[in-house]
PDB file of N, CA and C in Angstrom:
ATOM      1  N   UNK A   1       2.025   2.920  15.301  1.00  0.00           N
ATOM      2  CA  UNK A   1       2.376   1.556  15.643  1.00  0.00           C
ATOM      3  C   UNK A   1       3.126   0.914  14.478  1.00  0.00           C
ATOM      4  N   UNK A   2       4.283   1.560  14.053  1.00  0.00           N
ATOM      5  CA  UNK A   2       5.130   1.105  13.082  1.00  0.00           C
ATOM      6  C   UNK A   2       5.649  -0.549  13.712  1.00  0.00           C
ATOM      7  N   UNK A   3       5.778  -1.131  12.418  1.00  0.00           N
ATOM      8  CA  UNK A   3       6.266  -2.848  12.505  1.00  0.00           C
ATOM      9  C   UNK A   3       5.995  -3.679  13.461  1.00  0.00           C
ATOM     10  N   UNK A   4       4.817  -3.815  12.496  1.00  0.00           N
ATOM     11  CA  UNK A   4       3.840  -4.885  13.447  1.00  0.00           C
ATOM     12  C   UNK A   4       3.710  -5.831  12.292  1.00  0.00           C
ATOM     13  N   UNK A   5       4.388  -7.048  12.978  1.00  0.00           N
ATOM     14  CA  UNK A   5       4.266  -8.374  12.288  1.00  0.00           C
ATOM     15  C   UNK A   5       2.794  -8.981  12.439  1.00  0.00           C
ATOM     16  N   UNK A   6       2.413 -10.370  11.418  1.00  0.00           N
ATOM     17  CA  UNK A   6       1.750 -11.288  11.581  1.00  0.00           C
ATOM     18  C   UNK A   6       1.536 -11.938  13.003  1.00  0.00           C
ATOM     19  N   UNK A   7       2.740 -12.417  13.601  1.00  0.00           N
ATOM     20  CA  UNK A   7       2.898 -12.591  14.876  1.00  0.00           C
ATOM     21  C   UNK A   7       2.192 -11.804  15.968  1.00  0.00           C
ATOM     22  N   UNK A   8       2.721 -10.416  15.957  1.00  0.00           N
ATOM     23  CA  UNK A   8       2.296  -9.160  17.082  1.00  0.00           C
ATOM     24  C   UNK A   8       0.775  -9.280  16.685  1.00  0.00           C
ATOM     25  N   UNK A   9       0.111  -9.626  15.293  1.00  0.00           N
ATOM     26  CA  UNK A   9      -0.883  -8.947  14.951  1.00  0.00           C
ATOM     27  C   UNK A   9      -2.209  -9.925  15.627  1.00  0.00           C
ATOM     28  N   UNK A  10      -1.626 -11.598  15.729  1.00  0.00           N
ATOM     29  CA  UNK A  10      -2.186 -12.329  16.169  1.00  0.00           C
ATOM     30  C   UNK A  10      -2.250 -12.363  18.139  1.00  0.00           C
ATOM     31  N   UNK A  11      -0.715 -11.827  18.325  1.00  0.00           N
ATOM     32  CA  UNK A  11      -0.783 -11.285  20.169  1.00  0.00           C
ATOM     33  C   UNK A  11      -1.963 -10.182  20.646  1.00  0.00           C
ATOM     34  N   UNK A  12      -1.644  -9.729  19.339  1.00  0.00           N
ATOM     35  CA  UNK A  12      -2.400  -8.139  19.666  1.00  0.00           C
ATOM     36  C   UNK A  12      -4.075  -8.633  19.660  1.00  0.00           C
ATOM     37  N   UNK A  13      -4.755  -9.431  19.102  1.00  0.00           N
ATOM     38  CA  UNK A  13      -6.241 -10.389  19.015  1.00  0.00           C
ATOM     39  C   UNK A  13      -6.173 -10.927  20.551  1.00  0.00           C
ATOM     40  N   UNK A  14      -5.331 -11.595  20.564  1.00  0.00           N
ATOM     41  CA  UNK A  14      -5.434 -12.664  21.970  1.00  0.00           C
ATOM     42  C   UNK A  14      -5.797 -11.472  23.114  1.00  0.00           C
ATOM     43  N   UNK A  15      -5.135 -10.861  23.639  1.00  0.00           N
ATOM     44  CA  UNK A  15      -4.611  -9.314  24.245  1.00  0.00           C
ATOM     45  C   UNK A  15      -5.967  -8.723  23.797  1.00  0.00           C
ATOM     46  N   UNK A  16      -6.723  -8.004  22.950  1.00  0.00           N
ATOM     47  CA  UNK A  16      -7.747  -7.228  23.074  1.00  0.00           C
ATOM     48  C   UNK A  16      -9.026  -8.316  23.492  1.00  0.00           C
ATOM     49  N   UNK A  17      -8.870  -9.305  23.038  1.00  0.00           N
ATOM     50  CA  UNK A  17     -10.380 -10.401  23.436  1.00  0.00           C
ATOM     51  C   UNK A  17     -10.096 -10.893  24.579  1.00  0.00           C
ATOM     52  N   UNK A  18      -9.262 -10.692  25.002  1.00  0.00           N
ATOM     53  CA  UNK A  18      -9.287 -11.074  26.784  1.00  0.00           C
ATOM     54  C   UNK A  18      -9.500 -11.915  27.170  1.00  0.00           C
ATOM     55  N   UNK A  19     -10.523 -12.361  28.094  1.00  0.00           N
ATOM     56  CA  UNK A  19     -11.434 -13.133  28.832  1.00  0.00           C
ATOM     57  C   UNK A  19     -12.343 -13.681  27.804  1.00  0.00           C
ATOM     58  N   UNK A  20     -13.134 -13.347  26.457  1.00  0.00           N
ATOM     59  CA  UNK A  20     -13.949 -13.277  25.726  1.00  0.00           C
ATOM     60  C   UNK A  20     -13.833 -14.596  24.698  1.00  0.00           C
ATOM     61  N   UNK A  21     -14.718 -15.119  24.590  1.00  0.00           N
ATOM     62  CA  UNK A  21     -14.898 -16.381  23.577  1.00  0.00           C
ATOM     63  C   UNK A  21     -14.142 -16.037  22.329  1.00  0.00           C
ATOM     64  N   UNK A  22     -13.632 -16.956  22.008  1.00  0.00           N
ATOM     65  CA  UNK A  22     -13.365 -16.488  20.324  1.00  0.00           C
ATOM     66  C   UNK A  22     -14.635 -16.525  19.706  1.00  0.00           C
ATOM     67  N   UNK A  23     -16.098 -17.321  19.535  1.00  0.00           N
ATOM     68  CA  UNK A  23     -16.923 -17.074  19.163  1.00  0.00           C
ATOM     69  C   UNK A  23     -18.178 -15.972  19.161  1.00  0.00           C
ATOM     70  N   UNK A  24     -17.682 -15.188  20.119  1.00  0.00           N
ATOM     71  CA  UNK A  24     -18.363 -13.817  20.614  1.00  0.00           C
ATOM     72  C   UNK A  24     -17.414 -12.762  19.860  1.00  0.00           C
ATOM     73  N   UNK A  25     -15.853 -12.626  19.743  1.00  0.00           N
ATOM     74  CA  UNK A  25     -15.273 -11.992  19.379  1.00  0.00           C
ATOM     75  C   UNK A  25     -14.903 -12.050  17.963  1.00  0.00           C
ATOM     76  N   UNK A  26     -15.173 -13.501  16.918  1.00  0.00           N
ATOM     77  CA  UNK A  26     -15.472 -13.300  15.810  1.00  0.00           C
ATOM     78  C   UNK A  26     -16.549 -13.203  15.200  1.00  0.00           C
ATOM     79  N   UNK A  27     -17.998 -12.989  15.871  1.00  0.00           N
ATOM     80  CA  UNK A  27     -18.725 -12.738  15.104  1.00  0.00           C
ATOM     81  C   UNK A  27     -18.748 -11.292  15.303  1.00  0.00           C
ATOM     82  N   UNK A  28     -18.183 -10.208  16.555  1.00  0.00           N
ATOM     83  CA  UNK A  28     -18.501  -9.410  16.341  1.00  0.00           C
ATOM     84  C   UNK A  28     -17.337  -8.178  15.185  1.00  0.00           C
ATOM     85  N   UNK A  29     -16.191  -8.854  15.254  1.00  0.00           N
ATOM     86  CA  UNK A  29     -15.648  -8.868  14.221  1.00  0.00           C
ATOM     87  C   UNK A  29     -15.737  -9.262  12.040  1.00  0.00           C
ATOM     88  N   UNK A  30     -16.653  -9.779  12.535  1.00  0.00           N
ATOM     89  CA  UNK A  30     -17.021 -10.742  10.941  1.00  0.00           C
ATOM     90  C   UNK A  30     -16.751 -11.427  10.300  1.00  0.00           C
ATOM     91  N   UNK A  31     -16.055 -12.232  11.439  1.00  0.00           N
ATOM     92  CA  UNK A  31     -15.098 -13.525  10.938  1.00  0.00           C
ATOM     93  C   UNK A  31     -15.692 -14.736  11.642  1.00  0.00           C
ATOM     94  N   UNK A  32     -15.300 -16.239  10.561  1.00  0.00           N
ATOM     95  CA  UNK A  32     -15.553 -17.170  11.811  1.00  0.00           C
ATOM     96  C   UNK A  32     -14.483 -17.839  12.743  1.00  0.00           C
ATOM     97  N   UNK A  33     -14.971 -18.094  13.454  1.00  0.00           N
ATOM     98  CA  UNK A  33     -14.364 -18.742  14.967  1.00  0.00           C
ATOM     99  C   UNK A  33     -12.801 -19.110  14.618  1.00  0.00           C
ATOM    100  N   UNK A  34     -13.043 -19.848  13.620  1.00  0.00           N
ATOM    101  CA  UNK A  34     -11.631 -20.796  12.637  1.00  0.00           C
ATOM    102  C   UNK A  34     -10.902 -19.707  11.958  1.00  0.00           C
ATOM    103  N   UNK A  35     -11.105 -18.888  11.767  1.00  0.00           N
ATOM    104  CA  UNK A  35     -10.382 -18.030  10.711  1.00  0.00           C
ATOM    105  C   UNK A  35      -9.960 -17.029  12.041  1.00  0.00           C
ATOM    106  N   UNK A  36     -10.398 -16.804  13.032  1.00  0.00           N
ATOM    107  CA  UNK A  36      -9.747 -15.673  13.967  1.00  0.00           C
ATOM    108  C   UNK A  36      -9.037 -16.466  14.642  1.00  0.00           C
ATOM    109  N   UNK A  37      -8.831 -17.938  15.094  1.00  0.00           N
ATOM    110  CA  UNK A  37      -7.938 -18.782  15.819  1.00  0.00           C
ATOM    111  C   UNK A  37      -7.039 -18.795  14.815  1.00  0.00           C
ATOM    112  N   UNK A  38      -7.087 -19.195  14.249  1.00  0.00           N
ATOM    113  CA  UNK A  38      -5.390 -19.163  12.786  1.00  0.00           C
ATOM    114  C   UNK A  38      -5.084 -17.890  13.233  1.00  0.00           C
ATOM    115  N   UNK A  39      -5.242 -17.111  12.626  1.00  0.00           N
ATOM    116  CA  UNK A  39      -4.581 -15.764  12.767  1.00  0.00           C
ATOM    117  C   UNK A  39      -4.109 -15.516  13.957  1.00  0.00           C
ATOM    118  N   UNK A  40      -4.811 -15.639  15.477  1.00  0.00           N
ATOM    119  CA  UNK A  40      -4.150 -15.967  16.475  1.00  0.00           C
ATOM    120  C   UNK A  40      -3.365 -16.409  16.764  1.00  0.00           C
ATOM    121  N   UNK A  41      -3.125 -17.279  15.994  1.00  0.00           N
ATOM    122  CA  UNK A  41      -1.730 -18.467  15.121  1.00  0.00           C
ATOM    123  C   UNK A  41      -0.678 -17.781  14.948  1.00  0.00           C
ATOM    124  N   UNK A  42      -0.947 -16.653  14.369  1.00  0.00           N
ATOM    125  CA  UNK A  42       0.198 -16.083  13.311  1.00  0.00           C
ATOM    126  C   UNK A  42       0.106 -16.563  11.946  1.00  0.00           C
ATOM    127  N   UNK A  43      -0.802 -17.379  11.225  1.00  0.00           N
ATOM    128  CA  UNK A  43      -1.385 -17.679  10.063  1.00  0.00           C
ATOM    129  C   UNK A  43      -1.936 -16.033   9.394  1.00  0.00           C
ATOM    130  N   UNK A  44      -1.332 -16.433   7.794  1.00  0.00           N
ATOM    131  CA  UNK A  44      -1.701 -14.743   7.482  1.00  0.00           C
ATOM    132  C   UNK A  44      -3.059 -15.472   6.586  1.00  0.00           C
ATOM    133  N   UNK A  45      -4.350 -13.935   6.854  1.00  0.00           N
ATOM    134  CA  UNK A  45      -5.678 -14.544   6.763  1.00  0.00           C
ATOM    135  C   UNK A  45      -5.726 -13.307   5.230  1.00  0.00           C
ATOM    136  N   UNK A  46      -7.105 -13.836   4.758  1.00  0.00           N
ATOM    137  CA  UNK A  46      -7.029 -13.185   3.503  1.00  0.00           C
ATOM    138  C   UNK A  46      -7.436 -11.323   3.585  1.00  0.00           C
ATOM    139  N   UNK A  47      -7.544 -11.079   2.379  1.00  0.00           N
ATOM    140  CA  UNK A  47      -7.455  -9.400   2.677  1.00  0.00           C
ATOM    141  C   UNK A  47      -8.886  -9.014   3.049  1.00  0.00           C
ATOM    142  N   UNK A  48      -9.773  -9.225   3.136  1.00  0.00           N
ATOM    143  CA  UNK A  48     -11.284  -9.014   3.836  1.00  0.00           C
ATOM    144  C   UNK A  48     -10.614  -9.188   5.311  1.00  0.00           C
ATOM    145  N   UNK A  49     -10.295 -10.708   5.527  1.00  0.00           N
ATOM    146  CA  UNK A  49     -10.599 -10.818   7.148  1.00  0.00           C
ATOM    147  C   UNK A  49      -9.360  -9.446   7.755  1.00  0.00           C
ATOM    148  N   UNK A  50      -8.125  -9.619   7.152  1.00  0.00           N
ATOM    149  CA  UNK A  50      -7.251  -8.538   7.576  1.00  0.00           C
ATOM    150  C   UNK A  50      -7.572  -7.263   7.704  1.00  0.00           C
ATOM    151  N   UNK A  51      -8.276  -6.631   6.863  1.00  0.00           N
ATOM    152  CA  UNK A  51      -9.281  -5.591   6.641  1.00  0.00           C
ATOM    153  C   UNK A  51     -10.131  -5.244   8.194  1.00  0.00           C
ATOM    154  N   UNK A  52     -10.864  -6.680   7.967  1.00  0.00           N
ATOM    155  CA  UNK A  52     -11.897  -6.531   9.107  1.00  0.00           C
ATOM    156  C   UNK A  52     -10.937  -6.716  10.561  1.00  0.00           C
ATOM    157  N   UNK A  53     -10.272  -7.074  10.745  1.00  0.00           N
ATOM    158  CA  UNK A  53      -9.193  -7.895  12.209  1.00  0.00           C
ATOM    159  C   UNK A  53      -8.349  -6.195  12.497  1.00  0.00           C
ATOM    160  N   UNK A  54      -8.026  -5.745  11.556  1.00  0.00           N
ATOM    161  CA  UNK A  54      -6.956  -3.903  11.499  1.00  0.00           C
ATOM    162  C   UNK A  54      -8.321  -3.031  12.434  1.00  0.00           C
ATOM    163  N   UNK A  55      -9.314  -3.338  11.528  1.00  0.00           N
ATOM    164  CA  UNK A  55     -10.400  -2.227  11.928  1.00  0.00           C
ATOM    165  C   UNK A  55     -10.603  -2.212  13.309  1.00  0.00           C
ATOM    166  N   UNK A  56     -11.063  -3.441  13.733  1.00  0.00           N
ATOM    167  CA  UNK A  56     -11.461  -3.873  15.036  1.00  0.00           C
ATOM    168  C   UNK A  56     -10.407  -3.747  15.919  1.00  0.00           C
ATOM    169  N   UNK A  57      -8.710  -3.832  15.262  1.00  0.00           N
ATOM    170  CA  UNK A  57      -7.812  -3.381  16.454  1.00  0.00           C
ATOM    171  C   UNK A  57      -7.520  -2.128  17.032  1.00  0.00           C
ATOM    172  N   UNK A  58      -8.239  -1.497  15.687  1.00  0.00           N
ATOM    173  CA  UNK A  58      -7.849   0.245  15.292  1.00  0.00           C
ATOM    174  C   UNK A  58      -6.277   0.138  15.141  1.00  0.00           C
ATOM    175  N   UNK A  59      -6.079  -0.707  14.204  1.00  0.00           N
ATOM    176  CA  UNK A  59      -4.740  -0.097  13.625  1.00  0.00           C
ATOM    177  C   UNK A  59      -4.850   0.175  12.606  1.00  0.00           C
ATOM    178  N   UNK A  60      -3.886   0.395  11.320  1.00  0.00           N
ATOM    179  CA  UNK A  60      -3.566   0.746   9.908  1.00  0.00           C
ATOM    180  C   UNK A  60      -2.699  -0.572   9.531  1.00  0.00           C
ATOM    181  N   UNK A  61      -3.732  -0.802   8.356  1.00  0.00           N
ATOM    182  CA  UNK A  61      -3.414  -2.175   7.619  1.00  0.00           C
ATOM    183  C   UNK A  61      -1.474  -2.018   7.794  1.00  0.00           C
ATOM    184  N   UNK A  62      -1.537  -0.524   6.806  1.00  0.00           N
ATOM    185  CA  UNK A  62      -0.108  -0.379   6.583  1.00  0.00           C
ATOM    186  C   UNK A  62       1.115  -0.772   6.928  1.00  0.00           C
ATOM    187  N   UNK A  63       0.766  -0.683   8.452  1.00  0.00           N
ATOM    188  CA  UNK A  63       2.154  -1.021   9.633  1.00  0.00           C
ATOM    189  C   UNK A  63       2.029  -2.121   9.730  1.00  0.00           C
ATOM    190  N   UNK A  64       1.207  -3.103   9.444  1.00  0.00           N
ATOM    191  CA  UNK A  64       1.513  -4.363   9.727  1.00  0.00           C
ATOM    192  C   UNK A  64       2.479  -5.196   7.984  1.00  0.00           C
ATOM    193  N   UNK A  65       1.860  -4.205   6.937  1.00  0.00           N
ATOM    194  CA  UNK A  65       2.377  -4.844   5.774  1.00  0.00           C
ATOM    195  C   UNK A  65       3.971  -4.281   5.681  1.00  0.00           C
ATOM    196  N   UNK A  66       3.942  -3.065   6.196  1.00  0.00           N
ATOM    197  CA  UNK A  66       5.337  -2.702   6.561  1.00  0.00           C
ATOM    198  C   UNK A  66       5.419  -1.623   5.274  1.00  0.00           C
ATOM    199  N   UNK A  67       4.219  -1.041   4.560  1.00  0.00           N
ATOM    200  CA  UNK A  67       4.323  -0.011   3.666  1.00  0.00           C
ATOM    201  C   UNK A  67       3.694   1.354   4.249  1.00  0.00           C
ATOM    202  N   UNK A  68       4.143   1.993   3.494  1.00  0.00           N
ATOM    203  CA  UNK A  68       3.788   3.749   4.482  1.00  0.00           C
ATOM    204  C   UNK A  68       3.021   4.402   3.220  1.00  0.00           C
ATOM    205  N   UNK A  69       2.821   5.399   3.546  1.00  0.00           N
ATOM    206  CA  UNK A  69       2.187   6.444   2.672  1.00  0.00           C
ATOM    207  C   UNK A  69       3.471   7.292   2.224  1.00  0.00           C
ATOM    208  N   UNK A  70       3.883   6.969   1.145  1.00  0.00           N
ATOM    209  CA  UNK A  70       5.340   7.884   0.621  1.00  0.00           C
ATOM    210  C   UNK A  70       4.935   9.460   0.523  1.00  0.00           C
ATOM    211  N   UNK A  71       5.901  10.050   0.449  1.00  0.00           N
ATOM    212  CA  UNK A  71       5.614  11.538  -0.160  1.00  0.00           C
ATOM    213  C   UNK A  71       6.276  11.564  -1.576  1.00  0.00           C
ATOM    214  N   UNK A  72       5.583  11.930  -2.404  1.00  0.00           N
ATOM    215  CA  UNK A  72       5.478  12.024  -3.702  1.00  0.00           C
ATOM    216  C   UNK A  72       6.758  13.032  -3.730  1.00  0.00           C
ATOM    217  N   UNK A  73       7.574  12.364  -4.512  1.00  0.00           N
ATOM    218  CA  UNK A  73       8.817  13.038  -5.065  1.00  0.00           C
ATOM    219  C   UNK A  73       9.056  14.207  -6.306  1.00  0.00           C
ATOM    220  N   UNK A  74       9.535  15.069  -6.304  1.00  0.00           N
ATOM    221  CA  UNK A  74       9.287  16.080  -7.307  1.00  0.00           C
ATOM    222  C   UNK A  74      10.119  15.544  -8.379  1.00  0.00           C
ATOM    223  N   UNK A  75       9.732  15.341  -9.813  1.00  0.00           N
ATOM    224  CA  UNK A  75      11.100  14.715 -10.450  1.00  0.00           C
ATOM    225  C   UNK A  75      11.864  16.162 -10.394  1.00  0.00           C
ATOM    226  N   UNK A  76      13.105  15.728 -10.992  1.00  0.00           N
ATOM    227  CA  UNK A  76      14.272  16.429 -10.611  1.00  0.00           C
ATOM    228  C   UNK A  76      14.071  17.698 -11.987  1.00  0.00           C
ATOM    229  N   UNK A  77      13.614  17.179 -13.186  1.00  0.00           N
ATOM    230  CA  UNK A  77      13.142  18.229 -13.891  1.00  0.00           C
ATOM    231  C   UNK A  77      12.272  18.968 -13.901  1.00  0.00           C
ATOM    232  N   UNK A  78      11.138  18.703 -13.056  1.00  0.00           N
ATOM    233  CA  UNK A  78      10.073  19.887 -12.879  1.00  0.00           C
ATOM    234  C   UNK A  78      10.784  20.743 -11.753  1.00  0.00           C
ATOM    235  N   UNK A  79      11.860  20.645 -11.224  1.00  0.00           N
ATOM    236  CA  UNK A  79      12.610  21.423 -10.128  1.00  0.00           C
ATOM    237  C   UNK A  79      12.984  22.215 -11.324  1.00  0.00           C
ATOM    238  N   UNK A  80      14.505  21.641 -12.206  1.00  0.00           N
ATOM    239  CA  UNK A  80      14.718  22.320 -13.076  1.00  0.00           C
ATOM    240  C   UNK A  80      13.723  23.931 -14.039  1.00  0.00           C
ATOM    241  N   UNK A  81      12.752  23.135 -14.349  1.00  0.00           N
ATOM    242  CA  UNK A  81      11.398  23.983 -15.237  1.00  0.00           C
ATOM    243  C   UNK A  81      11.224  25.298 -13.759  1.00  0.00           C
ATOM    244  N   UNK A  82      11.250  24.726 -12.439  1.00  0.00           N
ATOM    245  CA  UNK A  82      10.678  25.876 -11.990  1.00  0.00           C
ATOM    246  C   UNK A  82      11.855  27.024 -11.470  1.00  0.00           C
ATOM    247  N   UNK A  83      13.326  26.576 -11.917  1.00  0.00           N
ATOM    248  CA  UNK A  83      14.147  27.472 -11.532  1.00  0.00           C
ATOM    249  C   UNK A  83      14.212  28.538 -12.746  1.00  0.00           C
ATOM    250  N   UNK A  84      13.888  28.505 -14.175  1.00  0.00           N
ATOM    251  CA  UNK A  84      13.924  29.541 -14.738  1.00  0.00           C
ATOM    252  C   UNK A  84      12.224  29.575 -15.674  1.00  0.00           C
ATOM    253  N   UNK A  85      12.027  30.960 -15.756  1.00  0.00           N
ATOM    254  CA  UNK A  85      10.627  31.493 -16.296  1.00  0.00           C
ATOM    255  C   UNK A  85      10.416  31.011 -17.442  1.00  0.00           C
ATOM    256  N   UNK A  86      11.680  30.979 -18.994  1.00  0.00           N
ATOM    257  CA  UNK A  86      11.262  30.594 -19.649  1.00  0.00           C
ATOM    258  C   UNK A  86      12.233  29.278 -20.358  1.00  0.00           C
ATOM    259  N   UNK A  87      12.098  28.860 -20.940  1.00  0.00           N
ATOM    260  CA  UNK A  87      13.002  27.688 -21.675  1.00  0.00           C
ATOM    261  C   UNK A  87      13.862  28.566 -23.090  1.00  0.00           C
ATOM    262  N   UNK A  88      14.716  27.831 -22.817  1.00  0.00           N
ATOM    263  CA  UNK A  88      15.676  28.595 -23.819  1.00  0.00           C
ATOM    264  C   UNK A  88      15.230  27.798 -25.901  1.00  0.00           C
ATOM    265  N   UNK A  89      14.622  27.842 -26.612  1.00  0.00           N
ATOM    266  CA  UNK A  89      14.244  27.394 -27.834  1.00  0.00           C
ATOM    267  C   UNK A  89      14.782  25.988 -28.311  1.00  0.00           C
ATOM    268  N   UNK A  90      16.281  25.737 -28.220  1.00  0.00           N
ATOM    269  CA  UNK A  90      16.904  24.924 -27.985  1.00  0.00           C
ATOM    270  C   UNK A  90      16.349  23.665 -27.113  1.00  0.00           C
ATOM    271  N   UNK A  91      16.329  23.966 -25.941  1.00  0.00           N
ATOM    272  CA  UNK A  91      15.876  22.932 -24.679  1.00  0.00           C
ATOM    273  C   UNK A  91      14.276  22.778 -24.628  1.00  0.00           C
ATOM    274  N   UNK A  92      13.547  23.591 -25.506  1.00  0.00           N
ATOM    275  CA  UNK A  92      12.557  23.580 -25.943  1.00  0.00           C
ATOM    276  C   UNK A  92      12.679  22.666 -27.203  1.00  0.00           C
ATOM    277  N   UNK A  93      13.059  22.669 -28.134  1.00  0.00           N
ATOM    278  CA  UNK A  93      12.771  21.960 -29.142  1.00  0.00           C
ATOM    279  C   UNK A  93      13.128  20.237 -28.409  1.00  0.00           C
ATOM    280  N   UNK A  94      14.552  20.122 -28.151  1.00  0.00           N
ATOM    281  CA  UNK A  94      14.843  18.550 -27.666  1.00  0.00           C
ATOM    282  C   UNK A  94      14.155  17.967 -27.078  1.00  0.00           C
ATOM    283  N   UNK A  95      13.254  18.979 -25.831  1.00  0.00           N
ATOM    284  CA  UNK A  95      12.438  18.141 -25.174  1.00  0.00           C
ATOM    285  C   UNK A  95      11.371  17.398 -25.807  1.00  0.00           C
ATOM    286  N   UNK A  96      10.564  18.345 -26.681  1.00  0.00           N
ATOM    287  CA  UNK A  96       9.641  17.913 -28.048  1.00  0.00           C
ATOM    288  C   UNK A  96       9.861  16.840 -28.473  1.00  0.00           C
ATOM    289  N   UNK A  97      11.406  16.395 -29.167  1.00  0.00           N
ATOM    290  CA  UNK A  97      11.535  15.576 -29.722  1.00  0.00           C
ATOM    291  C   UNK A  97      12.122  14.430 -28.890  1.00  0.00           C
ATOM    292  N   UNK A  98      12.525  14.566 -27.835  1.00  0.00           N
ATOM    293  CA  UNK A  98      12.237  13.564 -26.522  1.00  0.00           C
ATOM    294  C   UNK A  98      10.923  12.725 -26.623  1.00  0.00           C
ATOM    295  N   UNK A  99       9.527  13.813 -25.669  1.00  0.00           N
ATOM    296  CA  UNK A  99       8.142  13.405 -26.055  1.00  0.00           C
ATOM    297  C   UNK A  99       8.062  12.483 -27.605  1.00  0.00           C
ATOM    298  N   UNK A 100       8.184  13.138 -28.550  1.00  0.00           N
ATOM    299  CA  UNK A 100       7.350  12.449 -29.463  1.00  0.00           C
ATOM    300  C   UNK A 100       8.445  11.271 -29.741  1.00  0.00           C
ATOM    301  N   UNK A 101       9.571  10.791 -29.320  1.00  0.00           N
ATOM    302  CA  UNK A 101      10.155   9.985 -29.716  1.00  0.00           C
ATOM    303  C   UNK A 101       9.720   8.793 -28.454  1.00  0.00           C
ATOM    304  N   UNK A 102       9.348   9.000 -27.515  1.00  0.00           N
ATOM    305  CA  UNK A 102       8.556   8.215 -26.494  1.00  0.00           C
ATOM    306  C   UNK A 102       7.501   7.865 -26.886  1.00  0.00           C
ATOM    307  N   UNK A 103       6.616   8.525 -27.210  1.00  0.00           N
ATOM    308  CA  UNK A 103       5.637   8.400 -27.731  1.00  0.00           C
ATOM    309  C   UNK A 103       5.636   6.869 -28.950  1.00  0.00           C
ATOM    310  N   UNK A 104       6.424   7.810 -29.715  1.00  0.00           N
ATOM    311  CA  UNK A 104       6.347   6.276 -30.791  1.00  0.00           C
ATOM    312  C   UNK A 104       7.203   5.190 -30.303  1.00  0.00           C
ATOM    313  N   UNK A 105       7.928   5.123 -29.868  1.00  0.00           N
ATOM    314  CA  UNK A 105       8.348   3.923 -28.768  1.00  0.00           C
ATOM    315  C   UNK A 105       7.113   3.502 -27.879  1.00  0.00           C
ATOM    316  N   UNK A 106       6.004   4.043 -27.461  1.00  0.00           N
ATOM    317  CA  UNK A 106       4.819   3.804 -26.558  1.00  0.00           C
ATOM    318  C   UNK A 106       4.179   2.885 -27.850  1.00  0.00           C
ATOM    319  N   UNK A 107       4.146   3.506 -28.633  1.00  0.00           N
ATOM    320  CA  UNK A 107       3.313   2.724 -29.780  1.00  0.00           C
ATOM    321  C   UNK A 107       3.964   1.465 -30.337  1.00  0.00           C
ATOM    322  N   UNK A 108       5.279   1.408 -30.814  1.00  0.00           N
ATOM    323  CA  UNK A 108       5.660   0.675 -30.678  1.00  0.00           C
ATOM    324  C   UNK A 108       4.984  -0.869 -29.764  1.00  0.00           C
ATOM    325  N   UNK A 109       5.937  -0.733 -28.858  1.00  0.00           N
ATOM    326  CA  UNK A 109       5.380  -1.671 -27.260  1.00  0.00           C
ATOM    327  C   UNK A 109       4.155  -2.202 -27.093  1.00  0.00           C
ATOM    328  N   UNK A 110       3.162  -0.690 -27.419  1.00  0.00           N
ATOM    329  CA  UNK A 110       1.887  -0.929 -26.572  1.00  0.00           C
ATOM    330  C   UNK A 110       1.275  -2.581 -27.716  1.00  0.00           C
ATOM    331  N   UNK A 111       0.989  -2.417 -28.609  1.00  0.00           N
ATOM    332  CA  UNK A 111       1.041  -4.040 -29.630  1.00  0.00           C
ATOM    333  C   UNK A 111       1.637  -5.219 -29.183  1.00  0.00           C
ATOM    334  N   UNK A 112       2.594  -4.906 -28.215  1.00  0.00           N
ATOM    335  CA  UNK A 112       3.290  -6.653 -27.879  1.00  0.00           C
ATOM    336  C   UNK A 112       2.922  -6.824 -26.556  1.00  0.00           C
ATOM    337  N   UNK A 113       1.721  -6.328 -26.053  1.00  0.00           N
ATOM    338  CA  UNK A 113       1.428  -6.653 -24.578  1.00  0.00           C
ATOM    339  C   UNK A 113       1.799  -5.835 -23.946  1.00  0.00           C
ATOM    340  N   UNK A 114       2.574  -4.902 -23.492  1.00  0.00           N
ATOM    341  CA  UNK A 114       2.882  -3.887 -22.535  1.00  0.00           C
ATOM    342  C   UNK A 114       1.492  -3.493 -22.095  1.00  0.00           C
TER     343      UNK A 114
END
C-alpha cells in the first residue's frame, strides 16, 4: 500500500470503523475519542497514536511517511577490493595514509561538537 497520505490515512479509519462509535473504536485502538476524530481530520497525531492507528489498520508506518526500507549500497570500493585478491603495496600504503589522515581530522572535529 505504497503512498498513503495523512488524508487516505484518516479515510482509511472512517472506512474500517464503519457503523462503530468512535468511542468503541478508540478505546479499542488506545486512543481517545478526540485524538482518533482529528486524525479522521487528516490532523497528523503523534508517533504512539500513529504507531497504534498503522497497527490497527495493518498497514506499515512506512507507506504512509513515504520512506521504504533501502537496500544497502555496496560502496564502489569494496566492489573495487573484491575484483582483485591482493592490493598492489602502493594502493596499500595510500589507503593507510588516507585512514590515518581521517582519523586525525576525526580528532580534530570530534572537540568542536561534531
Amino acid at each position: 500500500m505504497p503512498n498513503v497520505n495523512i488524508q487516505m490515512l484518516g479515510r482509511m479509519l472512517i472506512e474500517k470503523r464503519g457503523e462503530r462509535g468512535i468511542r468503541e473504536v478508540a478505546a479499542e485502538i488506545g486512543v481517545s475519542p478526540a485524538t482518533l476524530s482529528r486524525v479522521e481530520r487528516a490532523y497528523l497525531p503523534d508517533l504512539e497514536t500513529f504507531s497504534k492507528i498503522c497497527q490497527w489498520l495493518g498497514i506499515n508506518p512506512s507507506d504512509v511517511l513515504g520512506v521504504g526500507v533501502k537496500t544497502p549500497q555496496i560502496p564502489k570500493v569494496a566492489v573495487h577490493f573484491k575484483k582483485e585478491a591482493a592490493l598492489a603495496p602502493a594502493t596499500a600504503q595510500a589507503l593507510a595514509q588516507m585512514v590515518l589522515a581521517a582519523h586525525r581530522a576525526w580528532l580534530v572535529t570530534d572537540g568542536e561538537g561534531s
